[in-house]
C-alpha atoms as a PDB file:
ATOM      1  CA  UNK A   1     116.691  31.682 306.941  1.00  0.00           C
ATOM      2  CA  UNK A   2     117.759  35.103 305.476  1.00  0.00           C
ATOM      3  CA  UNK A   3     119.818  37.130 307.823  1.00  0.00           C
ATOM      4  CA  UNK A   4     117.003  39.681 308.843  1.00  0.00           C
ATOM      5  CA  UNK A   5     114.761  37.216 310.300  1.00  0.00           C
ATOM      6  CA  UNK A   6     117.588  35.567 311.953  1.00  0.00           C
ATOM      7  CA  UNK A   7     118.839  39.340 313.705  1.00  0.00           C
ATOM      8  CA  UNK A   8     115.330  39.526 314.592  1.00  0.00           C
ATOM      9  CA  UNK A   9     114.950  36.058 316.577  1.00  0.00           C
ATOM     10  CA  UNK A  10     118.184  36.350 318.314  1.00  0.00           C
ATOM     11  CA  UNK A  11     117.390  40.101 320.098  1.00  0.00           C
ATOM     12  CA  UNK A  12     114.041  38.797 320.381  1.00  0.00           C
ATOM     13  CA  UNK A  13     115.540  35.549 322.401  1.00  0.00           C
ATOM     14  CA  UNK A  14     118.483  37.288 323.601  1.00  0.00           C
ATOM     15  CA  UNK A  15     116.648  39.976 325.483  1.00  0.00           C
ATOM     16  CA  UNK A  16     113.590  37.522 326.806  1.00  0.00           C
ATOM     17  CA  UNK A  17     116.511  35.128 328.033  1.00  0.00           C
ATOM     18  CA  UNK A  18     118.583  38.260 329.506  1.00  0.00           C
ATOM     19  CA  UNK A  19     115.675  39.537 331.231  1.00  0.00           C
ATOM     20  CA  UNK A  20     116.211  43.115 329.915  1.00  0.00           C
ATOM     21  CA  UNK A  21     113.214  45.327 330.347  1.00  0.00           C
ATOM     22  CA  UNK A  22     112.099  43.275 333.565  1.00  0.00           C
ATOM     23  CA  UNK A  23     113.327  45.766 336.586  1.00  0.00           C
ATOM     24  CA  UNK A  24     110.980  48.993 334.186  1.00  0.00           C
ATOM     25  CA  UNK A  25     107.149  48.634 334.243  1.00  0.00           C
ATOM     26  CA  UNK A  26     105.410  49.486 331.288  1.00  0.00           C
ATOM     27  CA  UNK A  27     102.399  52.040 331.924  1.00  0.00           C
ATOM     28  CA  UNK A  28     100.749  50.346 329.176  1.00  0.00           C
ATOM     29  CA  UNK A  29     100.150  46.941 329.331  1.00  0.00           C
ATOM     30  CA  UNK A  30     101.349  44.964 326.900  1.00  0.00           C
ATOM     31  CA  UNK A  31     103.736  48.250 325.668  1.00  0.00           C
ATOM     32  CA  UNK A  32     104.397  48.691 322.315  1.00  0.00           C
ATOM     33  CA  UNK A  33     103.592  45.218 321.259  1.00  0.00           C
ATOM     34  CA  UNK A  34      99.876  46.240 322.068  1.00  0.00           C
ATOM     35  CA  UNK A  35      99.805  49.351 320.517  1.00  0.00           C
ATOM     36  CA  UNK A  36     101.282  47.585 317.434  1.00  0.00           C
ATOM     37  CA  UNK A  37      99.067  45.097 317.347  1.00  0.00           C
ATOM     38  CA  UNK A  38      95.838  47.353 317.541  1.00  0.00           C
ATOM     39  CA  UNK A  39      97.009  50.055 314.958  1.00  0.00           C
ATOM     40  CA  UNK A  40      97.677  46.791 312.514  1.00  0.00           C
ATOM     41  CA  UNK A  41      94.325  46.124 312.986  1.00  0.00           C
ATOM     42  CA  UNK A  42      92.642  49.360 313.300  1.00  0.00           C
ATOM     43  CA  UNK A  43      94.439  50.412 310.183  1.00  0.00           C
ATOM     44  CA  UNK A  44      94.186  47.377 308.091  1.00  0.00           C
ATOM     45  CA  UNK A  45      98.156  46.964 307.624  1.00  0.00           C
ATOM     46  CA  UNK A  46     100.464  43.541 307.425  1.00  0.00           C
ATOM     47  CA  UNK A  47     102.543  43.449 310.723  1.00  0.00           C
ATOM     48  CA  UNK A  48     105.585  44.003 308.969  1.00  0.00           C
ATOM     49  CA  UNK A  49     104.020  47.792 307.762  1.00  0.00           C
ATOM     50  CA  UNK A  50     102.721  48.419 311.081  1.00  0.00           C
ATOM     51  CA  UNK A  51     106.225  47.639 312.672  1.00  0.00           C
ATOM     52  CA  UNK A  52     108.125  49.985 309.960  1.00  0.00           C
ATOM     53  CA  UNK A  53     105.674  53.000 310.445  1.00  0.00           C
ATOM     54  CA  UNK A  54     105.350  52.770 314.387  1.00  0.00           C
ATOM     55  CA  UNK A  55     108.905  52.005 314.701  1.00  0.00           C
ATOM     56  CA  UNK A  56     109.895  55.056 311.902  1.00  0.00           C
ATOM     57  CA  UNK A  57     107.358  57.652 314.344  1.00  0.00           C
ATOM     58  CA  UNK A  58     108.913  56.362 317.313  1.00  0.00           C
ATOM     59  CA  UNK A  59     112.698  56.901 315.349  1.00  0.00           C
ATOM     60  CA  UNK A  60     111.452  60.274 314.706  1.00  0.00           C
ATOM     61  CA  UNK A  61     110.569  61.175 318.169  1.00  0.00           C
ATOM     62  CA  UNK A  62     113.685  59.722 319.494  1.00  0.00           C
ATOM     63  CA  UNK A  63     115.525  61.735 317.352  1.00  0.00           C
ATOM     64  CA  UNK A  64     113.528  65.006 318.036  1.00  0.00           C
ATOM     65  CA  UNK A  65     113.073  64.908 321.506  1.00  0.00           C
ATOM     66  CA  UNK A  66     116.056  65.403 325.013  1.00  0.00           C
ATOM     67  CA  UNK A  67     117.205  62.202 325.734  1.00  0.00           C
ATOM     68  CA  UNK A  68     114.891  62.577 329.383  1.00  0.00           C
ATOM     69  CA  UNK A  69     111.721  63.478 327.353  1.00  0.00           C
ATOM     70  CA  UNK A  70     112.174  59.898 325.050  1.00  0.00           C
ATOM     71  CA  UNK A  71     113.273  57.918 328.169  1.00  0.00           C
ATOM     72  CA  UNK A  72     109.200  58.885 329.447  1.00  0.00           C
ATOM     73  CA  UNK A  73     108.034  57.694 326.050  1.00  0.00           C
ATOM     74  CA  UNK A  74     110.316  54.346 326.275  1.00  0.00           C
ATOM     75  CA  UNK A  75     109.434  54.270 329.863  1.00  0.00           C
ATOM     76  CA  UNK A  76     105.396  54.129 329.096  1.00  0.00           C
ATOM     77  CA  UNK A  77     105.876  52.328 325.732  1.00  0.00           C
ATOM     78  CA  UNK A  78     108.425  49.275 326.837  1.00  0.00           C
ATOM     79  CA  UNK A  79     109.716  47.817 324.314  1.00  0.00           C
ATOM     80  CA  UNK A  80     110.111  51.298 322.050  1.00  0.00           C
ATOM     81  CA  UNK A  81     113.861  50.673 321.678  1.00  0.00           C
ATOM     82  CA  UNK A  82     113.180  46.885 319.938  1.00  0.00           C
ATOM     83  CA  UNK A  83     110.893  47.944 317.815  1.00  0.00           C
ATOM     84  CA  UNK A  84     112.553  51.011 316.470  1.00  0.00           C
ATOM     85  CA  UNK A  85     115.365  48.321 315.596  1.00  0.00           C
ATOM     86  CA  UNK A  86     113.033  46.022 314.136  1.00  0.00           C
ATOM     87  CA  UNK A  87     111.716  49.145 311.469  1.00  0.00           C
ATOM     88  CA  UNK A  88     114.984  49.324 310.269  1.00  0.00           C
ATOM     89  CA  UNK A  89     115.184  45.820 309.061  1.00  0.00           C
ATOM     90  CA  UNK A  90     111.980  45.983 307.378  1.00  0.00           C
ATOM     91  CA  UNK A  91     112.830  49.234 305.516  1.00  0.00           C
ATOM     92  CA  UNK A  92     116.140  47.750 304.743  1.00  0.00           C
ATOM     93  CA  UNK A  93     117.821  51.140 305.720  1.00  0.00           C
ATOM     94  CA  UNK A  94     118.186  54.355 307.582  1.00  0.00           C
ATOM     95  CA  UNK A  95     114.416  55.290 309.638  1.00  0.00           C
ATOM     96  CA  UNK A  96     113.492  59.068 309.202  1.00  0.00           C
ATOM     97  CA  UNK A  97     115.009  61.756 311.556  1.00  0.00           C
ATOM     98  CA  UNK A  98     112.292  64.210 310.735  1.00  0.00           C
ATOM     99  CA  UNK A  99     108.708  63.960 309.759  1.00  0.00           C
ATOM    100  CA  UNK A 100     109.138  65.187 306.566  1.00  0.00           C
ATOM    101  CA  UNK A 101     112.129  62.373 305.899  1.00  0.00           C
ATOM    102  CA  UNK A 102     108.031  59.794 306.270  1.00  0.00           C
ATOM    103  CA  UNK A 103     107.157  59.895 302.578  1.00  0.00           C
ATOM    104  CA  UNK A 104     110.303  58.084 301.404  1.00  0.00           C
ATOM    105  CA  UNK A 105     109.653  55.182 303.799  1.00  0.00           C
ATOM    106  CA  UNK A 106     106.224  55.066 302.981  1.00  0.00           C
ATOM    107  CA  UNK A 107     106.734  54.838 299.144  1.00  0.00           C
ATOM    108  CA  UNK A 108     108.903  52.210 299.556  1.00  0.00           C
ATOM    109  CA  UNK A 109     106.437  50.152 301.754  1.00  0.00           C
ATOM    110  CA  UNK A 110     104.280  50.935 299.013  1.00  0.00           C
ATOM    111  CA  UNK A 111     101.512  52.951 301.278  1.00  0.00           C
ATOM    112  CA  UNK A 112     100.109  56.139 300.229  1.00  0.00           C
ATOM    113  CA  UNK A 113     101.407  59.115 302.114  1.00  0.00           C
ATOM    114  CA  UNK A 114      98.359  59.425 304.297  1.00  0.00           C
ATOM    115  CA  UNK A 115      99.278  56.433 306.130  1.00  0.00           C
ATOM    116  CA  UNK A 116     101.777  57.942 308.187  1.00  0.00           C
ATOM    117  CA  UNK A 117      99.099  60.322 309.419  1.00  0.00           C
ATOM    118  CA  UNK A 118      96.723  58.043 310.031  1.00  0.00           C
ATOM    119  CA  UNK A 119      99.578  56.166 312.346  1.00  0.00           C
ATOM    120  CA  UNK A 120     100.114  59.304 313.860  1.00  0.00           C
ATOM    121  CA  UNK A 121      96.726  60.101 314.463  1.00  0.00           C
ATOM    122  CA  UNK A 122      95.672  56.548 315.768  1.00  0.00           C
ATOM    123  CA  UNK A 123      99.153  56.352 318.013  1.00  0.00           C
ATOM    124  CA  UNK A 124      97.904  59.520 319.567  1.00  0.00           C
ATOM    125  CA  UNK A 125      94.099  58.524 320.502  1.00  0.00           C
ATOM    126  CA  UNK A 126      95.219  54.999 321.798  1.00  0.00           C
ATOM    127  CA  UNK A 127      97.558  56.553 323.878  1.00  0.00           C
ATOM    128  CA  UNK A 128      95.249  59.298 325.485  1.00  0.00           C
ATOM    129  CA  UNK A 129      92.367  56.648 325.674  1.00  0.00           C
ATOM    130  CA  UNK A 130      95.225  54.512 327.726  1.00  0.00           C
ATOM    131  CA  UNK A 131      95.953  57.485 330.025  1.00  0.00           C
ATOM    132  CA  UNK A 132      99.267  58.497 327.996  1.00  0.00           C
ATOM    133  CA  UNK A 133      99.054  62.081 328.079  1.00  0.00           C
ATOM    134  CA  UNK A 134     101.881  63.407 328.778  1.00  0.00           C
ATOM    135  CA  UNK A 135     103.531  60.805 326.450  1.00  0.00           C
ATOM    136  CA  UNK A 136     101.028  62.123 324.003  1.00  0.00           C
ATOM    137  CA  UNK A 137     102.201  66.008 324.572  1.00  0.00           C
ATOM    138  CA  UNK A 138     105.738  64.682 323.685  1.00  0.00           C
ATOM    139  CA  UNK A 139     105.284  62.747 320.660  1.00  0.00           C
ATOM    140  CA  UNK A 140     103.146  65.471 318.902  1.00  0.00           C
ATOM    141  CA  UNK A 141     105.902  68.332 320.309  1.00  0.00           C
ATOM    142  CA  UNK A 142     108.202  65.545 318.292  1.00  0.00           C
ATOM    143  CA  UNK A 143     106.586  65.424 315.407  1.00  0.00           C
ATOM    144  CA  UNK A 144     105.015  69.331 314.480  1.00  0.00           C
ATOM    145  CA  UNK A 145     107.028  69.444 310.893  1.00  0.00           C
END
């Protein structure tokens, strides 16, 4: 078992057996496992892609946005925080602090550069069809280059 699948079981396990994320409710059901799941799908991409580019955006945000403003995203999206960990092993290294920093990440996944957009673009219509405006406004204020 190489060590990156191994980190990934154990805060997988860890944080089901420790409960954490049980006392927030997600807004979305299913949080950010959903939304994963159906831009994977929507988009054509292996899970692993899907995790590094939603998990890179959501890096991104967190970086760009006050601490309050990403705790709303986090809040609506549960499971933002695992996931942004989880992009990081995949990409083997640092995630993007600004939009711009996307291209690298993508070249090494081996997508062309309009796949971050079309993450962006599909992570912003699944969230307004799911009544995540205000999440929406905040992401997009997060990620104007």
């Amino acid at each position: 078992m190489k060590k990156r699948d191994f980190l990934k079981t154990t805060v997988l396990v860890l944080s089901v057996a420790w409960g954490f994320g049980s006392e927030v409710r997600a807004q979305l059901e299913g949080g950010i496992d959903e939304l994963t799941r159906e831009m994977g799908f929507a988009l054509e991409l292996s899970f692993e892609k899907t995790v590094a580019i939603t998990g890179a955006l959501l890096h991104i945000a967190r970086e760009k946005l006050l601490s309050l403003e990403f705790a709303k995203v986090a809040k609506f999206l549960s499971g933002t925080e695992r996931l942004i960990f989880q992009a990081a092993n995949e990409v083997n290294g640092a995630l993007p602090k600004t939009i711009e920093g996307l291209a690298p990440i993508l070249e090494k996944l081996a997508l062309p550069p309009e796949a971050g957009d079309n993450g962006r673009a599909f992570i912003v219509q699944y969230l307004r069809e799911k009544g995540g405006r205000e999440v929406v406004a905040l992401l997009q204020k997060a990620w104007r280059a």
